[in-house]
PDB file of N, CA and C in Angstrom:
ATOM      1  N   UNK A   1      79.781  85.063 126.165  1.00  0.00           N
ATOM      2  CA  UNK A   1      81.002  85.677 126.632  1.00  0.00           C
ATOM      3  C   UNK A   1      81.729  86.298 125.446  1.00  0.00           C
ATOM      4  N   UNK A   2      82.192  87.189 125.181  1.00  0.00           N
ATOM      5  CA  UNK A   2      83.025  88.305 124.815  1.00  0.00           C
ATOM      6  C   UNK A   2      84.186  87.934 124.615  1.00  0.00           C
ATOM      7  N   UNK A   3      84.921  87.390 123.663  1.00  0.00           N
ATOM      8  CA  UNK A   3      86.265  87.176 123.283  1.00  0.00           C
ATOM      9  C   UNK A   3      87.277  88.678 123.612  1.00  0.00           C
ATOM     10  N   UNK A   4      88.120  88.978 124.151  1.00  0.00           N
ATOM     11  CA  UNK A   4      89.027  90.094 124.111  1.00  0.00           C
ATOM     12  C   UNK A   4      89.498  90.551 122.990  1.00  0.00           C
ATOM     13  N   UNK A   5      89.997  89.402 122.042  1.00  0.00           N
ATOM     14  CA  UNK A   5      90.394  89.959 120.779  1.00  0.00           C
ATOM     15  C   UNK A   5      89.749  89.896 119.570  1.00  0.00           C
ATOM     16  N   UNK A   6      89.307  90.342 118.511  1.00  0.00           N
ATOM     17  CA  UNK A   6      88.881  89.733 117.251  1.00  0.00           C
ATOM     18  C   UNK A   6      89.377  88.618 116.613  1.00  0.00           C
ATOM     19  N   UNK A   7      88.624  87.659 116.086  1.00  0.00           N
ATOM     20  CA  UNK A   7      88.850  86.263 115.263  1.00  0.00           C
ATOM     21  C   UNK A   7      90.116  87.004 114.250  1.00  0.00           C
ATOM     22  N   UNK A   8      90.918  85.965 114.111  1.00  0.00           N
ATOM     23  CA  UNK A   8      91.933  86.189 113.121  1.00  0.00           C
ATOM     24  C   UNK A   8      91.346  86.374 111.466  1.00  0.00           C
ATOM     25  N   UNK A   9      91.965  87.023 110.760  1.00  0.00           N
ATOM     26  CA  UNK A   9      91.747  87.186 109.523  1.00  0.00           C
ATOM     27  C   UNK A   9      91.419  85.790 108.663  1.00  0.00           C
ATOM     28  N   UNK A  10      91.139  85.665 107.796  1.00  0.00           N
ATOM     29  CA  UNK A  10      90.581  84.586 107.685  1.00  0.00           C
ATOM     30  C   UNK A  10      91.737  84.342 106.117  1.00  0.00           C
ATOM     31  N   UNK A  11      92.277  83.149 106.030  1.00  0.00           N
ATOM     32  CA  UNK A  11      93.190  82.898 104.877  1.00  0.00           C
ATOM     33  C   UNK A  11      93.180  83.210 103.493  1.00  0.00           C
ATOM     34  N   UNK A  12      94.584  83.685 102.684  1.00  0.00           N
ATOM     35  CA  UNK A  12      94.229  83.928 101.253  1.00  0.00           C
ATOM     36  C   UNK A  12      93.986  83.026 100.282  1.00  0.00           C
ATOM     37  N   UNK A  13      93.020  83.544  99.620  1.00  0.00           N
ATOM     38  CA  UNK A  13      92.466  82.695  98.514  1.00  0.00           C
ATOM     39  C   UNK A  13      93.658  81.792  97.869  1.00  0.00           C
ATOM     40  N   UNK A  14      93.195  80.719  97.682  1.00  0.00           N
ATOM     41  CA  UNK A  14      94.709  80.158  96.900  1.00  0.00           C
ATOM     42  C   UNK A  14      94.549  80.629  95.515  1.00  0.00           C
ATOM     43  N   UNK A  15      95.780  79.982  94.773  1.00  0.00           N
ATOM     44  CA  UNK A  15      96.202  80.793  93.890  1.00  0.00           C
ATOM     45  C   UNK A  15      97.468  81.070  93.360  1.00  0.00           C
ATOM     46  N   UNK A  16      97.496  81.818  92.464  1.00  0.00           N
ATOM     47  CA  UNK A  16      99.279  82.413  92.566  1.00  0.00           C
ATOM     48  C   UNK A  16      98.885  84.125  92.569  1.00  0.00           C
ATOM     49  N   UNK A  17      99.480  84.812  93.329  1.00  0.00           N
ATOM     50  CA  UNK A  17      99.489  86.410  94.065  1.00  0.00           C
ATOM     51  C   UNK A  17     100.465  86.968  92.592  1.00  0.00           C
ATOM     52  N   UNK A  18      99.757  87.868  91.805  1.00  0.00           N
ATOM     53  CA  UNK A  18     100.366  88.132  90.881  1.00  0.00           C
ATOM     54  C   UNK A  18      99.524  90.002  90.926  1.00  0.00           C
ATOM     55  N   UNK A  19      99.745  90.435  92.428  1.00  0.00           N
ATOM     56  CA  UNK A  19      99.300  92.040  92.469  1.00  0.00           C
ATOM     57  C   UNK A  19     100.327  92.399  91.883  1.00  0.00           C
ATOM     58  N   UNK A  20     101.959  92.233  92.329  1.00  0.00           N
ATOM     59  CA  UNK A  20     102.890  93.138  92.237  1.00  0.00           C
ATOM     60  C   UNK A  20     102.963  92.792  90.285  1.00  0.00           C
ATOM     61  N   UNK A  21     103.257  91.463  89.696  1.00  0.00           N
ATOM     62  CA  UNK A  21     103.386  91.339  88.405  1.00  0.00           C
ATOM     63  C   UNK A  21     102.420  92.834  87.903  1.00  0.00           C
ATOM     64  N   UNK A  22     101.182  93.259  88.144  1.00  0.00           N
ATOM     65  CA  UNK A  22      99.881  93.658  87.437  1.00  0.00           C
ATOM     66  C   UNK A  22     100.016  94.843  87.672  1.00  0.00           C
ATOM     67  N   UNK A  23     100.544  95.734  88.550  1.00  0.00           N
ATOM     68  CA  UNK A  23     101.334  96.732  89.024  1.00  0.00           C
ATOM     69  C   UNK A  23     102.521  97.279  88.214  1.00  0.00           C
ATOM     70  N   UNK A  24     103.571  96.253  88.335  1.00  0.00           N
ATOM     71  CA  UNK A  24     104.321  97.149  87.382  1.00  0.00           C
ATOM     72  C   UNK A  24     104.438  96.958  85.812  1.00  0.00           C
ATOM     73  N   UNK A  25     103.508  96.124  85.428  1.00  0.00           N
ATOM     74  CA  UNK A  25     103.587  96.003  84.200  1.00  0.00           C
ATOM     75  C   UNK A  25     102.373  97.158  83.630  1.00  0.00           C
ATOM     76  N   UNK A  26     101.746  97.414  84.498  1.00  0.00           N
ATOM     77  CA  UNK A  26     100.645  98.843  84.569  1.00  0.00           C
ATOM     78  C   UNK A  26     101.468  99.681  84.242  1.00  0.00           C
ATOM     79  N   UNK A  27     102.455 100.155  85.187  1.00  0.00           N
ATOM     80  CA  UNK A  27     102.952 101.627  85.247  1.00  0.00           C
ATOM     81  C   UNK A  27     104.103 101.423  83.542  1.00  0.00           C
ATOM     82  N   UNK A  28     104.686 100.714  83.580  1.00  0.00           N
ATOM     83  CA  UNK A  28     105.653 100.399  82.764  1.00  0.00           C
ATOM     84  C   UNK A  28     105.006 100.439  81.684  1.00  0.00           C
ATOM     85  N   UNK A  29     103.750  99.659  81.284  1.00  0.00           N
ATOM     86  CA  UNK A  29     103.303  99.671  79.983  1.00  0.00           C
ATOM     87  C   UNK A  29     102.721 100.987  79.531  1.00  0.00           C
ATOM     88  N   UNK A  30     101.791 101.359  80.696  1.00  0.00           N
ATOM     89  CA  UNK A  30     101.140 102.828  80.408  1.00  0.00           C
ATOM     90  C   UNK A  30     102.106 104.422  80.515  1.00  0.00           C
ATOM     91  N   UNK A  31     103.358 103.974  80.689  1.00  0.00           N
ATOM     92  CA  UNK A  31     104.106 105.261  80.358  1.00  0.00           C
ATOM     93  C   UNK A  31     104.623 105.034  78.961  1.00  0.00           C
ATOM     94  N   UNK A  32     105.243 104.189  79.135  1.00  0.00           N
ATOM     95  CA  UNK A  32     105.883 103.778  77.477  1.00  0.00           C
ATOM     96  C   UNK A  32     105.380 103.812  76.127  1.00  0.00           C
ATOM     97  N   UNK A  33     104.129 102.741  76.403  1.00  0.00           N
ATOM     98  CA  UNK A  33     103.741 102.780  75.285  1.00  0.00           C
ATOM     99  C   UNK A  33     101.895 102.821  75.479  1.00  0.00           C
ATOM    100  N   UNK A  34     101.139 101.738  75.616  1.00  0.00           N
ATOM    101  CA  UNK A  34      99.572 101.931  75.689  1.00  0.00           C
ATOM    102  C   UNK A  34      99.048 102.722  76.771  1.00  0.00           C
ATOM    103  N   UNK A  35      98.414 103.627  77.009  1.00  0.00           N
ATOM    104  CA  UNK A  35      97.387 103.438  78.227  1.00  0.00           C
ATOM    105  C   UNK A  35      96.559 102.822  78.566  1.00  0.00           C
ATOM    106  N   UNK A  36      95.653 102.661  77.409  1.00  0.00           N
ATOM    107  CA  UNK A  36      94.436 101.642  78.181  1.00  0.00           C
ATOM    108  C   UNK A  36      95.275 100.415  78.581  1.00  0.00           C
ATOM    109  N   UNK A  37      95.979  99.928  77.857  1.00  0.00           N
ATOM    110  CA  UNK A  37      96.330  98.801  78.551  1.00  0.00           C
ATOM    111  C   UNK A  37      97.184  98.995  79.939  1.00  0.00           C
ATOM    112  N   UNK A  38      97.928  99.899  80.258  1.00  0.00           N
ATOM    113  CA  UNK A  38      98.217 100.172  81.626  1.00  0.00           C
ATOM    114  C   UNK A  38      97.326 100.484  82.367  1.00  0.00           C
ATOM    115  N   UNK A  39      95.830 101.018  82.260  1.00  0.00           N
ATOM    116  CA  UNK A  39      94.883 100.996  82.909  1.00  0.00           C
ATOM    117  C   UNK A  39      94.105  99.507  82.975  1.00  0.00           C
ATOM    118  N   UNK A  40      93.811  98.430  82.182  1.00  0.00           N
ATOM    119  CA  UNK A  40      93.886  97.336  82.397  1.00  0.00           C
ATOM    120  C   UNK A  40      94.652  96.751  83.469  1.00  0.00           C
ATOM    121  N   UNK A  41      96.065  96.716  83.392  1.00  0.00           N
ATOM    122  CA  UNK A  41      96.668  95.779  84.251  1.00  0.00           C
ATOM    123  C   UNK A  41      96.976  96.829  85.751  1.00  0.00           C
ATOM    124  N   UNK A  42      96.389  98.164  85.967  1.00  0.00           N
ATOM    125  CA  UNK A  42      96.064  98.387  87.036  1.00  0.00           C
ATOM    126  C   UNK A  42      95.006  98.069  87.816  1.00  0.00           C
ATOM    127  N   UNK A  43      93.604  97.876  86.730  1.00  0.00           N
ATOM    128  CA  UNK A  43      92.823  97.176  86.968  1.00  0.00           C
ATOM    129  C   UNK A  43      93.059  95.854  88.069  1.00  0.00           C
ATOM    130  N   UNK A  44      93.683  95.277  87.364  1.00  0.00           N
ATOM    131  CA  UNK A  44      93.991  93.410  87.436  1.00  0.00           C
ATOM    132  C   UNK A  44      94.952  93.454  88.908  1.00  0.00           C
ATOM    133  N   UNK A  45      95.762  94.378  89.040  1.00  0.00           N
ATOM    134  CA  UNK A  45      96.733  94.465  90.313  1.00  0.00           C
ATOM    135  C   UNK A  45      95.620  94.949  91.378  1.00  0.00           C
ATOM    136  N   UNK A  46      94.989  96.098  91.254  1.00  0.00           N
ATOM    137  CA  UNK A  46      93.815  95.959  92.688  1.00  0.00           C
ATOM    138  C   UNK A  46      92.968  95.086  92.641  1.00  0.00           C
ATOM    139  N   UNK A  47      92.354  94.188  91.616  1.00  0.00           N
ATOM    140  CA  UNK A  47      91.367  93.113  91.865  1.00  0.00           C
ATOM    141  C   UNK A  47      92.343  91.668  92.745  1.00  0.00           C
ATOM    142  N   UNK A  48      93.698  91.840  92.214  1.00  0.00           N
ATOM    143  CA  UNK A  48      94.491  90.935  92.646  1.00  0.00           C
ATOM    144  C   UNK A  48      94.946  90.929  94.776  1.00  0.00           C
ATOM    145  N   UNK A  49      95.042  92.411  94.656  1.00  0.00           N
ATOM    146  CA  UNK A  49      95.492  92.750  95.853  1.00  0.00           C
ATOM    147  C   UNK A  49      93.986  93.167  96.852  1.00  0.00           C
ATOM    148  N   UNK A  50      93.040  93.069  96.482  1.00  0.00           N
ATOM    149  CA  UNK A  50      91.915  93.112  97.479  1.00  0.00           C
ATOM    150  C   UNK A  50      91.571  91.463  97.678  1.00  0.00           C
ATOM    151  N   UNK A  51      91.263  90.371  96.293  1.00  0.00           N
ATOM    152  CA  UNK A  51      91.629  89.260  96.676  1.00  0.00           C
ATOM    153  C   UNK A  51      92.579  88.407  97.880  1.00  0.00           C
ATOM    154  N   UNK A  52      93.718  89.619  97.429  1.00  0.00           N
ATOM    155  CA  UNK A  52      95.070  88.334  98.310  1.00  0.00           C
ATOM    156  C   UNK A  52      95.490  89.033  99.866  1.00  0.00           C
ATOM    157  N   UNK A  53      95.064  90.008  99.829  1.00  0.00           N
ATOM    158  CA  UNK A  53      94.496  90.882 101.130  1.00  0.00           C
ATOM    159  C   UNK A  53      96.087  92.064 100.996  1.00  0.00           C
ATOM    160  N   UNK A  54      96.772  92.401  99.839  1.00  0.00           N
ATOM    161  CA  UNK A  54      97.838  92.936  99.963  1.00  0.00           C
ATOM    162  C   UNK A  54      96.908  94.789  99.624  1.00  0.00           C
ATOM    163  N   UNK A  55      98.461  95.578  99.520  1.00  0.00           N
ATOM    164  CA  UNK A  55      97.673  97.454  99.602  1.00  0.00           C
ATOM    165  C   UNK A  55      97.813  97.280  97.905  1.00  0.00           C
ATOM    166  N   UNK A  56      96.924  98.107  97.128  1.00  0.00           N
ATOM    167  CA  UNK A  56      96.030  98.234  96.172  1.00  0.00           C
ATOM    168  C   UNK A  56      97.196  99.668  95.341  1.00  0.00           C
ATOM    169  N   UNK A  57      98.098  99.586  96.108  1.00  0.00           N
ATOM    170  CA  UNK A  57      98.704 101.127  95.680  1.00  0.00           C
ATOM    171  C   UNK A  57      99.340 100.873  94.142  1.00  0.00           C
ATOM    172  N   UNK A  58      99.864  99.943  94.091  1.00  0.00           N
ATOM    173  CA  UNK A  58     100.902  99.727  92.830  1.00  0.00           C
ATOM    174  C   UNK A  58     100.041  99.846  91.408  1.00  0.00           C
ATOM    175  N   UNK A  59      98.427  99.796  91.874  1.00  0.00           N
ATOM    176  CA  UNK A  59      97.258  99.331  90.871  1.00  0.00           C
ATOM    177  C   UNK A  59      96.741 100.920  90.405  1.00  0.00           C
ATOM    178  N   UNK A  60      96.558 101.684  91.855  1.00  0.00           N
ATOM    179  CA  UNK A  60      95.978 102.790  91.627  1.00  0.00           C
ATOM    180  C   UNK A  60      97.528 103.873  90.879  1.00  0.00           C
ATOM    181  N   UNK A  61      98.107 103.660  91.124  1.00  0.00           N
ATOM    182  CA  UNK A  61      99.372 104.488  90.793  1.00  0.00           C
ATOM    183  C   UNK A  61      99.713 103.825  89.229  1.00  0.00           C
ATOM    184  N   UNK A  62      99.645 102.915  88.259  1.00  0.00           N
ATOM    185  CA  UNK A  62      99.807 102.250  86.898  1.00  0.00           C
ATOM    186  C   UNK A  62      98.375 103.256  86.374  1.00  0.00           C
ATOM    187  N   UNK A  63      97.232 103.156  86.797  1.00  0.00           N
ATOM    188  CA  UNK A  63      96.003 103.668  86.698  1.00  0.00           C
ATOM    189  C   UNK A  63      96.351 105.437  86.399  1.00  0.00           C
ATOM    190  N   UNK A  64      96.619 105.995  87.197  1.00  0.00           N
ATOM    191  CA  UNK A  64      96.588 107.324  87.397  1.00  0.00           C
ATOM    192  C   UNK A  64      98.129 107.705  86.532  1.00  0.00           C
ATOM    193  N   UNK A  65      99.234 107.026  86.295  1.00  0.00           N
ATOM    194  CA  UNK A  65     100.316 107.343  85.112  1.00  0.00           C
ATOM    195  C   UNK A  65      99.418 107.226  83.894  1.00  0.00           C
ATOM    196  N   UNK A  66      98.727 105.796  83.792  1.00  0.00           N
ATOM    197  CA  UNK A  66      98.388 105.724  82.168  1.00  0.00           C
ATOM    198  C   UNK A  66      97.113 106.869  82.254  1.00  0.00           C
ATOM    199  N   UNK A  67      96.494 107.516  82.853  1.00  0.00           N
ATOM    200  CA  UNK A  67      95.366 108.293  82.378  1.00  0.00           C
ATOM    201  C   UNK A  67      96.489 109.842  81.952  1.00  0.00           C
ATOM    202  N   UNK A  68      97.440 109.557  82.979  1.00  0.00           N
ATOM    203  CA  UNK A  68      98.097 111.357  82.526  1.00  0.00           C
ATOM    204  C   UNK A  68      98.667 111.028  81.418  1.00  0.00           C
ATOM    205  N   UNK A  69      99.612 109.444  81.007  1.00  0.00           N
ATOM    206  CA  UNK A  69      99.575 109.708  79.565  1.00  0.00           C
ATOM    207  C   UNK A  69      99.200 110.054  78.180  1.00  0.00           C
ATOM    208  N   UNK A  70      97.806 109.396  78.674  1.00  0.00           N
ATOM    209  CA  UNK A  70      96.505 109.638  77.745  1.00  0.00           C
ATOM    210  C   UNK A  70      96.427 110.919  77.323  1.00  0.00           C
ATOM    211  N   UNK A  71      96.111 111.702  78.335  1.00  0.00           N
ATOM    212  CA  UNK A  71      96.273 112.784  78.368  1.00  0.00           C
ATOM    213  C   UNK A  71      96.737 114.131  77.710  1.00  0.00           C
ATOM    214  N   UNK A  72      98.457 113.442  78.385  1.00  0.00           N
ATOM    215  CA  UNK A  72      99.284 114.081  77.898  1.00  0.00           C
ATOM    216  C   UNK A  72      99.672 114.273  76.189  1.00  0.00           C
ATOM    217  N   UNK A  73      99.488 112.953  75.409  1.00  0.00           N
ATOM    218  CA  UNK A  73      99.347 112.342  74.139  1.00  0.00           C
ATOM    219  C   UNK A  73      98.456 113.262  73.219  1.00  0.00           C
ATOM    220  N   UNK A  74      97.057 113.244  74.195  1.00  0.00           N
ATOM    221  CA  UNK A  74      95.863 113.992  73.418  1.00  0.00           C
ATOM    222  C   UNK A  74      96.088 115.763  73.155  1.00  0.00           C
ATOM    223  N   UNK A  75      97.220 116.310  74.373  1.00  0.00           N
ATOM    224  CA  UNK A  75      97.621 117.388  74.252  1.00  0.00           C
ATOM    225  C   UNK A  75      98.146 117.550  73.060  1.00  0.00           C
ATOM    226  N   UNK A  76      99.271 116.803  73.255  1.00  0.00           N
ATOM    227  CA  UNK A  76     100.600 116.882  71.820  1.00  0.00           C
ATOM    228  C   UNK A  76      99.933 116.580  70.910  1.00  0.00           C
ATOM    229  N   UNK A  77      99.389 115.978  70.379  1.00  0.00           N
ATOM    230  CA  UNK A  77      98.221 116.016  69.193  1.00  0.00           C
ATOM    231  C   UNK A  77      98.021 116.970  68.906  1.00  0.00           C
ATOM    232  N   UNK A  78      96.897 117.486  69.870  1.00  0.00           N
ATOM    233  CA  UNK A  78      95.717 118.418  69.805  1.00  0.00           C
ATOM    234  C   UNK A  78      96.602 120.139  68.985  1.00  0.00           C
ATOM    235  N   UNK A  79      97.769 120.001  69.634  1.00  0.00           N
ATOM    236  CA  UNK A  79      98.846 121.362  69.635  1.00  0.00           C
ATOM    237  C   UNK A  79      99.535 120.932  68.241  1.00  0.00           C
ATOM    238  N   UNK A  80      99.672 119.988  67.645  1.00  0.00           N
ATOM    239  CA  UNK A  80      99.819 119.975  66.101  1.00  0.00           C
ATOM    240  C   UNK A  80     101.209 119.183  66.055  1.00  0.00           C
ATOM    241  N   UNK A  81     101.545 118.335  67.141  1.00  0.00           N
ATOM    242  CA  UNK A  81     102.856 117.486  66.896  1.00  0.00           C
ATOM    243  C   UNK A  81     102.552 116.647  66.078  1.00  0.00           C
ATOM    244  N   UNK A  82     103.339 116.333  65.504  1.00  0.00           N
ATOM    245  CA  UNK A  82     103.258 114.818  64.786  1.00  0.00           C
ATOM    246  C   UNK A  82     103.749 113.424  66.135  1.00  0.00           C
ATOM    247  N   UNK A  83     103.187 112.530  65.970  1.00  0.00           N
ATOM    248  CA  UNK A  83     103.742 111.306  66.323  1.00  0.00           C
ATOM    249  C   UNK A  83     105.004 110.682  66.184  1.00  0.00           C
ATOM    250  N   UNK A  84     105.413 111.549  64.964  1.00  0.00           N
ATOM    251  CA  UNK A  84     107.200 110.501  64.518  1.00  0.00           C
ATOM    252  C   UNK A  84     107.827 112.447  64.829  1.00  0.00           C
ATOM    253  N   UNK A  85     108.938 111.919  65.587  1.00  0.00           N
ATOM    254  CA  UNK A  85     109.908 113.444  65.706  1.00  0.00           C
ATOM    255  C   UNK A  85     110.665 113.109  64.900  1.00  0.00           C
ATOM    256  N   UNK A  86     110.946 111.844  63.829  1.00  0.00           N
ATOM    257  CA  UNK A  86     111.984 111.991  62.728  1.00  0.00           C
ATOM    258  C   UNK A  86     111.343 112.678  61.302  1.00  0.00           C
ATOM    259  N   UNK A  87     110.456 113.343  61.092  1.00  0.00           N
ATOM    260  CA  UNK A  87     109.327 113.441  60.296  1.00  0.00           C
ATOM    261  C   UNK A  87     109.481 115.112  60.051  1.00  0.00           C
TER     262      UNK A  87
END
């Protein structure tokens, strides 16, 4: 026989839920100051949030700031800025 509804989701891993911590310490770190390491802890926020069954957005969005910083960095370089504007 045919249940009407689908079995309920099945419970989150225990733990402590630390997507949102890994999220904004992504976006925050990778504008400011590192990228890779804001690409790290975007990393760590979607491994966190596919684990704990939460949306993956806060991970992919820390991810995609720190690569345009990167980026952006390698420009200003590349175009002959210096690193110190007191200089």
């Amino acid at each position: 026989m045919n249940a009407p509804y689908p079995p309920p989701p099945p419970p989150p891993a225990p733990g402590k839920d630390r997507t949102t911590l890994w999220g904004v310490l992504g976006i925050v770190v990778g504008l400011l100051c590192c990228g890779i390491l804001g690409i790290v802890f975007g990393y760590l926020s979607i491994r966190d949030a596919k684990r704990f069954g939460k949306s993956p957005t806060l991970g992919y969005v820390a991810i995609a700031l720190s690569v345009i910083n990167i980026i952006a960095s390698a420009i200003w370089r590349a175009t002959g800025h210096n690193m110190y504007w007191y200089r």
